[in-house]
PDB file of N, CA and C in Angstrom:
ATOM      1  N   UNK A   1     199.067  47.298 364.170  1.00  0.00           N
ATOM      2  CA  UNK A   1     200.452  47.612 364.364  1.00  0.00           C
ATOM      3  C   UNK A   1     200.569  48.757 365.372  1.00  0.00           C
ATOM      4  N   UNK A   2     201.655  48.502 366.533  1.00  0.00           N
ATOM      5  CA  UNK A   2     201.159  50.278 367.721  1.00  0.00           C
ATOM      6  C   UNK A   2     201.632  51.164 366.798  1.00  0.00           C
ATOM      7  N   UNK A   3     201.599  51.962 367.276  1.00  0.00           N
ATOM      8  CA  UNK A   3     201.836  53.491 366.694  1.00  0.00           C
ATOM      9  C   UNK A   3     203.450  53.925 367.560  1.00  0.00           C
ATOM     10  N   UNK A   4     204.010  54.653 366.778  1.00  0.00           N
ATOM     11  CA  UNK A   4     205.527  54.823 367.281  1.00  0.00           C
ATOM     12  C   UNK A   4     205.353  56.384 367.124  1.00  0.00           C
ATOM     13  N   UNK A   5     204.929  57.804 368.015  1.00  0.00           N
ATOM     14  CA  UNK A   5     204.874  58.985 368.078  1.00  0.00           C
ATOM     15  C   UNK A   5     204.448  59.441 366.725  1.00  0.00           C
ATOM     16  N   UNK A   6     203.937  60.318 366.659  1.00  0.00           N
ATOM     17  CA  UNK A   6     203.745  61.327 365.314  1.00  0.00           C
ATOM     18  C   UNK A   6     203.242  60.660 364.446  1.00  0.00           C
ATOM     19  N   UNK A   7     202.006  59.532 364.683  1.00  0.00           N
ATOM     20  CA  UNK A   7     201.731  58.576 363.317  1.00  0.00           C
ATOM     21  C   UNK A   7     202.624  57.599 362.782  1.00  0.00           C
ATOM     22  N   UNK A   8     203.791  57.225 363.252  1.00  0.00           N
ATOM     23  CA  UNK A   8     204.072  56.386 362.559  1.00  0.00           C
ATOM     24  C   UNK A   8     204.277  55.372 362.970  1.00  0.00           C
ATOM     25  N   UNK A   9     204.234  53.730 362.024  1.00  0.00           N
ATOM     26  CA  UNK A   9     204.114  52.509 363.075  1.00  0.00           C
ATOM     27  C   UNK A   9     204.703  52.059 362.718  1.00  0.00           C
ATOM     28  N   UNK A  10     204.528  50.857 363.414  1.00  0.00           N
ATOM     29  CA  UNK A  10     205.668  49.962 363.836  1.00  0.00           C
ATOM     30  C   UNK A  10     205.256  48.390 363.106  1.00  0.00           C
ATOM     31  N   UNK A  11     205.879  47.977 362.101  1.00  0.00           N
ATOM     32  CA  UNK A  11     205.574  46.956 361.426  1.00  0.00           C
ATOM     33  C   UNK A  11     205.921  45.614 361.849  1.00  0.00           C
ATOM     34  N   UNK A  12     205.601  44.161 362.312  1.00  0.00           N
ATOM     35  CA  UNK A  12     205.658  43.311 363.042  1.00  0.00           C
ATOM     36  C   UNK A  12     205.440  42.082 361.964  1.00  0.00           C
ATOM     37  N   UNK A  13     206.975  41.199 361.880  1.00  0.00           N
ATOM     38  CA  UNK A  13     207.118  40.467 360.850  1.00  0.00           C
ATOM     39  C   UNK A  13     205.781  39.735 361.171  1.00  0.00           C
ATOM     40  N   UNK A  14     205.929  39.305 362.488  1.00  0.00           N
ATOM     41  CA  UNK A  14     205.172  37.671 362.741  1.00  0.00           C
ATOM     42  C   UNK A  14     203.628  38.303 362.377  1.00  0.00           C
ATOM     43  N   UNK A  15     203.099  39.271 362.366  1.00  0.00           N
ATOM     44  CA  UNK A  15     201.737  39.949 362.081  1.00  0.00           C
ATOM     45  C   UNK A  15     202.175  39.333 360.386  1.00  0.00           C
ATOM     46  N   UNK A  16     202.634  40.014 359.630  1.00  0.00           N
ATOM     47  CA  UNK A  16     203.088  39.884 358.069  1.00  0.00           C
ATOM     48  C   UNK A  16     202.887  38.536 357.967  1.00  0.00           C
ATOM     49  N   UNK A  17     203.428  38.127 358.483  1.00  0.00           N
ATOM     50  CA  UNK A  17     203.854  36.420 357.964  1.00  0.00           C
ATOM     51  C   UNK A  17     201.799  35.275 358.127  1.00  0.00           C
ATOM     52  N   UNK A  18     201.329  36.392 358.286  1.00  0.00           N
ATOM     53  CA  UNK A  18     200.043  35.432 358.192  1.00  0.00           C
ATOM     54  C   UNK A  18     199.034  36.023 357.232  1.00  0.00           C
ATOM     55  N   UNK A  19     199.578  36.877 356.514  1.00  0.00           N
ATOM     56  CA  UNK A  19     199.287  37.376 355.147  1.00  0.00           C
ATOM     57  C   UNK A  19     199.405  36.504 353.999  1.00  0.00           C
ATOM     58  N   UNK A  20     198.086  35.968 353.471  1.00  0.00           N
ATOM     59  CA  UNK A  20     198.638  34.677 352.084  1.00  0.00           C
ATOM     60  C   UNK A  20     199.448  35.198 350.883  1.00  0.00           C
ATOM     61  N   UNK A  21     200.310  34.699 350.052  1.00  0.00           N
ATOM     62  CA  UNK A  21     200.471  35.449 349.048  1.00  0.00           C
ATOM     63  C   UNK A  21     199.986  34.797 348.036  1.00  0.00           C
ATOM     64  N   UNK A  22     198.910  35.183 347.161  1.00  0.00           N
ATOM     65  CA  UNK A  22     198.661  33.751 346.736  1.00  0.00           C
ATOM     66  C   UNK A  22     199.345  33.653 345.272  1.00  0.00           C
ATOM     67  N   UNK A  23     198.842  32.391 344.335  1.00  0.00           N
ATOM     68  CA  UNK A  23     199.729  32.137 343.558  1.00  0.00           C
ATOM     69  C   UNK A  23     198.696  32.652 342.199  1.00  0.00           C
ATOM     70  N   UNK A  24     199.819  32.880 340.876  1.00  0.00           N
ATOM     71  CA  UNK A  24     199.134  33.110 340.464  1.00  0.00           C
ATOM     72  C   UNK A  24     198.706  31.863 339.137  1.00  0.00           C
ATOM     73  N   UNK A  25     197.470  31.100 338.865  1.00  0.00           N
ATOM     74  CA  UNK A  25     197.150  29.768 338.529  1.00  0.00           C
ATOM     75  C   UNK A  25     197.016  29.893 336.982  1.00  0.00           C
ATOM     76  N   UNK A  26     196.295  31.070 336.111  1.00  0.00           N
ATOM     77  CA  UNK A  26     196.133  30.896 334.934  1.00  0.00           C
ATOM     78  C   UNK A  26     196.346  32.199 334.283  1.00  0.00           C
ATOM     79  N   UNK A  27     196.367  32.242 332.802  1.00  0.00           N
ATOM     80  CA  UNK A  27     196.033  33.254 331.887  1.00  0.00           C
ATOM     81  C   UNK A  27     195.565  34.697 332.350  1.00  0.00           C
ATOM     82  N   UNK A  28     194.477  34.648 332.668  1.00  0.00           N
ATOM     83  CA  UNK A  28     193.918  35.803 333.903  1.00  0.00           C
ATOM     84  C   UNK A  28     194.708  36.141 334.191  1.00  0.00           C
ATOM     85  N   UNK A  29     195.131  35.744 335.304  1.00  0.00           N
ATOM     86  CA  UNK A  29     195.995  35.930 336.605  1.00  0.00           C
ATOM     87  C   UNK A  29     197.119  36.522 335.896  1.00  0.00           C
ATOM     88  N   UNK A  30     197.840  36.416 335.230  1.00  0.00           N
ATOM     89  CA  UNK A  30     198.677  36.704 334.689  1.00  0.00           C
ATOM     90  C   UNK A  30     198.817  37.943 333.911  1.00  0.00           C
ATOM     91  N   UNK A  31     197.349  38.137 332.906  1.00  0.00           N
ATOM     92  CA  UNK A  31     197.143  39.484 332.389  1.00  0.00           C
ATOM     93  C   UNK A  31     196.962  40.471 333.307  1.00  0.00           C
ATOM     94  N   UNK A  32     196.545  40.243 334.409  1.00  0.00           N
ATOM     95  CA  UNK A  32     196.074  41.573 335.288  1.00  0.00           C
ATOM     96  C   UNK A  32     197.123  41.914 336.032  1.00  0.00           C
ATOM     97  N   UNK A  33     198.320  41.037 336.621  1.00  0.00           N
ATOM     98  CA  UNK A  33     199.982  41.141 337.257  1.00  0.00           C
ATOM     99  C   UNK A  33     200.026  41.893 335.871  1.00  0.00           C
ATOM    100  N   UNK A  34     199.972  41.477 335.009  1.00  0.00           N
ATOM    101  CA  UNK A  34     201.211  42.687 334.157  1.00  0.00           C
ATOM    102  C   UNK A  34     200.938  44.060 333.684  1.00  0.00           C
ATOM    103  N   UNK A  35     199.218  43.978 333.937  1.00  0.00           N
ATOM    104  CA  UNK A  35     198.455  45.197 333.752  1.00  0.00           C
ATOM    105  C   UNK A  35     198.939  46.103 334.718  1.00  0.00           C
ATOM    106  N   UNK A  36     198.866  45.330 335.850  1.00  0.00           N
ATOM    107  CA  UNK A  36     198.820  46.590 337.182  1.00  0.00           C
ATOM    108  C   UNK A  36     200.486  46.247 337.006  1.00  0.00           C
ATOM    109  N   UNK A  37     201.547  45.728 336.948  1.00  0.00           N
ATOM    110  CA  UNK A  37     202.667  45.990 337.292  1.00  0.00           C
ATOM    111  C   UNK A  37     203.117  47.268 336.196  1.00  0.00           C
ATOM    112  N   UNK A  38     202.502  47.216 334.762  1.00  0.00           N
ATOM    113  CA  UNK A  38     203.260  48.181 333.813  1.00  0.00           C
ATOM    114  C   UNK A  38     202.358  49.614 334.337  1.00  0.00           C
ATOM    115  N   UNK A  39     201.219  49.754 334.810  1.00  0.00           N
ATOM    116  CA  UNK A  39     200.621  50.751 335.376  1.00  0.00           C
ATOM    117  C   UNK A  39     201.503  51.468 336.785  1.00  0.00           C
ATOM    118  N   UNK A  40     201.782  50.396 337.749  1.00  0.00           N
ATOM    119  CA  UNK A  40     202.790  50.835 338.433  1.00  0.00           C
ATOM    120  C   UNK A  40     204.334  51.373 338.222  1.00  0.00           C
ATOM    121  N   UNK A  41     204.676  50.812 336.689  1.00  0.00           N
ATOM    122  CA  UNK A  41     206.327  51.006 336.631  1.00  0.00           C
ATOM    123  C   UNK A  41     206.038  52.629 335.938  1.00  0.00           C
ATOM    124  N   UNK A  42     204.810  53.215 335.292  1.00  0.00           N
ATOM    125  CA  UNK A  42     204.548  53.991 334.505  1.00  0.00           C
ATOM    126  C   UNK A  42     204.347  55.383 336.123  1.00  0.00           C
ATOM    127  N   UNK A  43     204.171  55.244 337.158  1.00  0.00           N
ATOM    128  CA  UNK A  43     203.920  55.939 337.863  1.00  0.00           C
ATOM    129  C   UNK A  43     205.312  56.081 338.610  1.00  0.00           C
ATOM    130  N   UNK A  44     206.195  55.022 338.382  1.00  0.00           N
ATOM    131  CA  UNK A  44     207.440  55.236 338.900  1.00  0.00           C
ATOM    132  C   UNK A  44     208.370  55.818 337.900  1.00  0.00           C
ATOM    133  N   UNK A  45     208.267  55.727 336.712  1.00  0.00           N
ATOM    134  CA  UNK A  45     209.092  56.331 335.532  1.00  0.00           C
ATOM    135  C   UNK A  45     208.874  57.149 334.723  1.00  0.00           C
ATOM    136  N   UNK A  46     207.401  58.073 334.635  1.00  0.00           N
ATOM    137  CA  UNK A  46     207.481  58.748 334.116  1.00  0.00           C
ATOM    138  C   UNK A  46     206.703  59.917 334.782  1.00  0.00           C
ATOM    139  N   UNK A  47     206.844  61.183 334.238  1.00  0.00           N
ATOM    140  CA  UNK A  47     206.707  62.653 335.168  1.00  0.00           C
ATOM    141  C   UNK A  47     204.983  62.535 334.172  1.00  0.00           C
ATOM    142  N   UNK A  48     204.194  62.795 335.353  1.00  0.00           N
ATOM    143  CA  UNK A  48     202.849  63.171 335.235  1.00  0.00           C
ATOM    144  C   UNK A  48     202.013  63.733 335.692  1.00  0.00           C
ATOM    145  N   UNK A  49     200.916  64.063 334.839  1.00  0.00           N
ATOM    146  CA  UNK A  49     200.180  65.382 335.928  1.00  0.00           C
ATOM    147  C   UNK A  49     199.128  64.528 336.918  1.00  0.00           C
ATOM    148  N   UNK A  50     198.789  65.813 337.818  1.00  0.00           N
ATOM    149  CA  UNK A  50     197.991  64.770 338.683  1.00  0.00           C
ATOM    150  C   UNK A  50     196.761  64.189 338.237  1.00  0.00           C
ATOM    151  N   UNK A  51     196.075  64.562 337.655  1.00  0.00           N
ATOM    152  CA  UNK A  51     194.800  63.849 337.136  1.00  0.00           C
ATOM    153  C   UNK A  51     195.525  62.927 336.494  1.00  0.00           C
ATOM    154  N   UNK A  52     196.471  62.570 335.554  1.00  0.00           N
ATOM    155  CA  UNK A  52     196.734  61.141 335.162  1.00  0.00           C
ATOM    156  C   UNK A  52     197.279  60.194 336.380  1.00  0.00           C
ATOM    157  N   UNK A  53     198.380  60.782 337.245  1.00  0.00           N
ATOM    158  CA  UNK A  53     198.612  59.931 338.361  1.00  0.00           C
ATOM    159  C   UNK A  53     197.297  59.782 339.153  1.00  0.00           C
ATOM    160  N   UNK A  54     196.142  60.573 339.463  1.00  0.00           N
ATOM    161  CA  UNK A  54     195.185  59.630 339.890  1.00  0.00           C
ATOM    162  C   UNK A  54     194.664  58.633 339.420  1.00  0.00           C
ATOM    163  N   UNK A  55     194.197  58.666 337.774  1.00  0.00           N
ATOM    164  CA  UNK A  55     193.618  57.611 336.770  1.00  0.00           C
ATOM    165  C   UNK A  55     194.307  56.452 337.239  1.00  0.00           C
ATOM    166  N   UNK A  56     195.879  56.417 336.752  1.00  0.00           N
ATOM    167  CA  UNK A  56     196.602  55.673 336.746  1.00  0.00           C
ATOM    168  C   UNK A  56     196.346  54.322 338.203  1.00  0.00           C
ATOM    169  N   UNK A  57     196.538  55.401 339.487  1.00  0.00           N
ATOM    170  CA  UNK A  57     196.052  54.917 340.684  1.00  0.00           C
ATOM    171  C   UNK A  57     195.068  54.093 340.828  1.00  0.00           C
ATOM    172  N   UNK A  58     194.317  54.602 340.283  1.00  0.00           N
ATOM    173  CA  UNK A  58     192.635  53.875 340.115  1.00  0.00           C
ATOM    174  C   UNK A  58     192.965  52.971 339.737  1.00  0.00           C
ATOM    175  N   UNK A  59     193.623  53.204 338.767  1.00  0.00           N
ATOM    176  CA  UNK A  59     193.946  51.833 337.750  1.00  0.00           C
ATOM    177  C   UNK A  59     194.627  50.464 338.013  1.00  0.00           C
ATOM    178  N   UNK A  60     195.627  50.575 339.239  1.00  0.00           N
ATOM    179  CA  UNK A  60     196.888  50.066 339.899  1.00  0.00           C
ATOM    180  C   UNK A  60     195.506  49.427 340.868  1.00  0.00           C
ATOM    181  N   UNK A  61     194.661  50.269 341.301  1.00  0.00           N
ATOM    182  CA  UNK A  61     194.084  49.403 342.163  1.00  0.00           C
ATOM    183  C   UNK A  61     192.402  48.183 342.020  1.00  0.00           C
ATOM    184  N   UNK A  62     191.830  48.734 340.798  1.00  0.00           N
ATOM    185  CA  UNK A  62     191.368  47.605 339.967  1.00  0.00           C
ATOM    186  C   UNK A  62     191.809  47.080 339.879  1.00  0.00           C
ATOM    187  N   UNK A  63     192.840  46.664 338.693  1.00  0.00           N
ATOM    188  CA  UNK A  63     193.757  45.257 338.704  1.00  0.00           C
ATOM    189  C   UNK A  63     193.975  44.659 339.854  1.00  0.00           C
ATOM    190  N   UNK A  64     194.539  45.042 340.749  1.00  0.00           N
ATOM    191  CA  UNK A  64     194.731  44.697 342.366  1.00  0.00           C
ATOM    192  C   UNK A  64     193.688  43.752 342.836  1.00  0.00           C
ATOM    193  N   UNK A  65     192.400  44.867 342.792  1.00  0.00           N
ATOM    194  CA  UNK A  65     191.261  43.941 343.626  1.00  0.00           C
ATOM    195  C   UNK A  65     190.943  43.391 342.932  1.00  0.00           C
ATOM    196  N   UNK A  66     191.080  43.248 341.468  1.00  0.00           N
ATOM    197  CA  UNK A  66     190.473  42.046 340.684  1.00  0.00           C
ATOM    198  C   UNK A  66     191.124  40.701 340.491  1.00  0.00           C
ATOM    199  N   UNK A  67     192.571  41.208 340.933  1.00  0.00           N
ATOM    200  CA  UNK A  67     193.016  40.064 340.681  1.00  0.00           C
ATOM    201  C   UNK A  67     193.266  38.935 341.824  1.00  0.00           C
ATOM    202  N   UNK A  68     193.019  39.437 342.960  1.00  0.00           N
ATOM    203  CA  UNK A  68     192.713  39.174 344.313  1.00  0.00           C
ATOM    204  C   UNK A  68     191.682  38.751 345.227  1.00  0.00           C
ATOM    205  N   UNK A  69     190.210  39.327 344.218  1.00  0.00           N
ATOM    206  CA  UNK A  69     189.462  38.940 344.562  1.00  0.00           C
ATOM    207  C   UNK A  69     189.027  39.996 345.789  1.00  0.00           C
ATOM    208  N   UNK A  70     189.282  40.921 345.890  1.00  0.00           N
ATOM    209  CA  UNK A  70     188.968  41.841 346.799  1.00  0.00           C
ATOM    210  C   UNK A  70     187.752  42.806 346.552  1.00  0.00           C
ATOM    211  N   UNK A  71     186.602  42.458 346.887  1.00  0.00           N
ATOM    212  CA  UNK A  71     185.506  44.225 346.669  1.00  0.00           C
ATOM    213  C   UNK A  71     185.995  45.382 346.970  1.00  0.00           C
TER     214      UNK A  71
END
């Protein structure tokens, strides 16, 4: 994406649009969306210290790559 002064860029649908989203097929798939989504709503709704908002983070992003398939 170029860069638009001072670090910040410039986001380009048609780049986006070749990003898969994929679906989600079973049981699994399903426990780990709601793992990482209630981990995420918990970092948006409630006041925490930083060592738990890091855990938490960690946490948001396991589920993520696991459920994605990402190392």
């Amino acid at each position: 994406m170029p860069t638009l002064g001072s670090g910040w860029h410039s986001y380009r649908v048609s780049v986006l649009r070749k990003f898969p989203i994929p679906t989600l097929q079973h049981g699994q798939d399903n426990q780990l969306f709601e793992e990482a989504t209630n981990f995420a709503s918990k970092l948006l709704n409630e006041k925490l210290s930083v060592t738990d908002r890091t855990n938490i983070l960690s946490s948001v992003d396991s589920k993520v790559s696991e459920l994605y398939g990402i190392p």
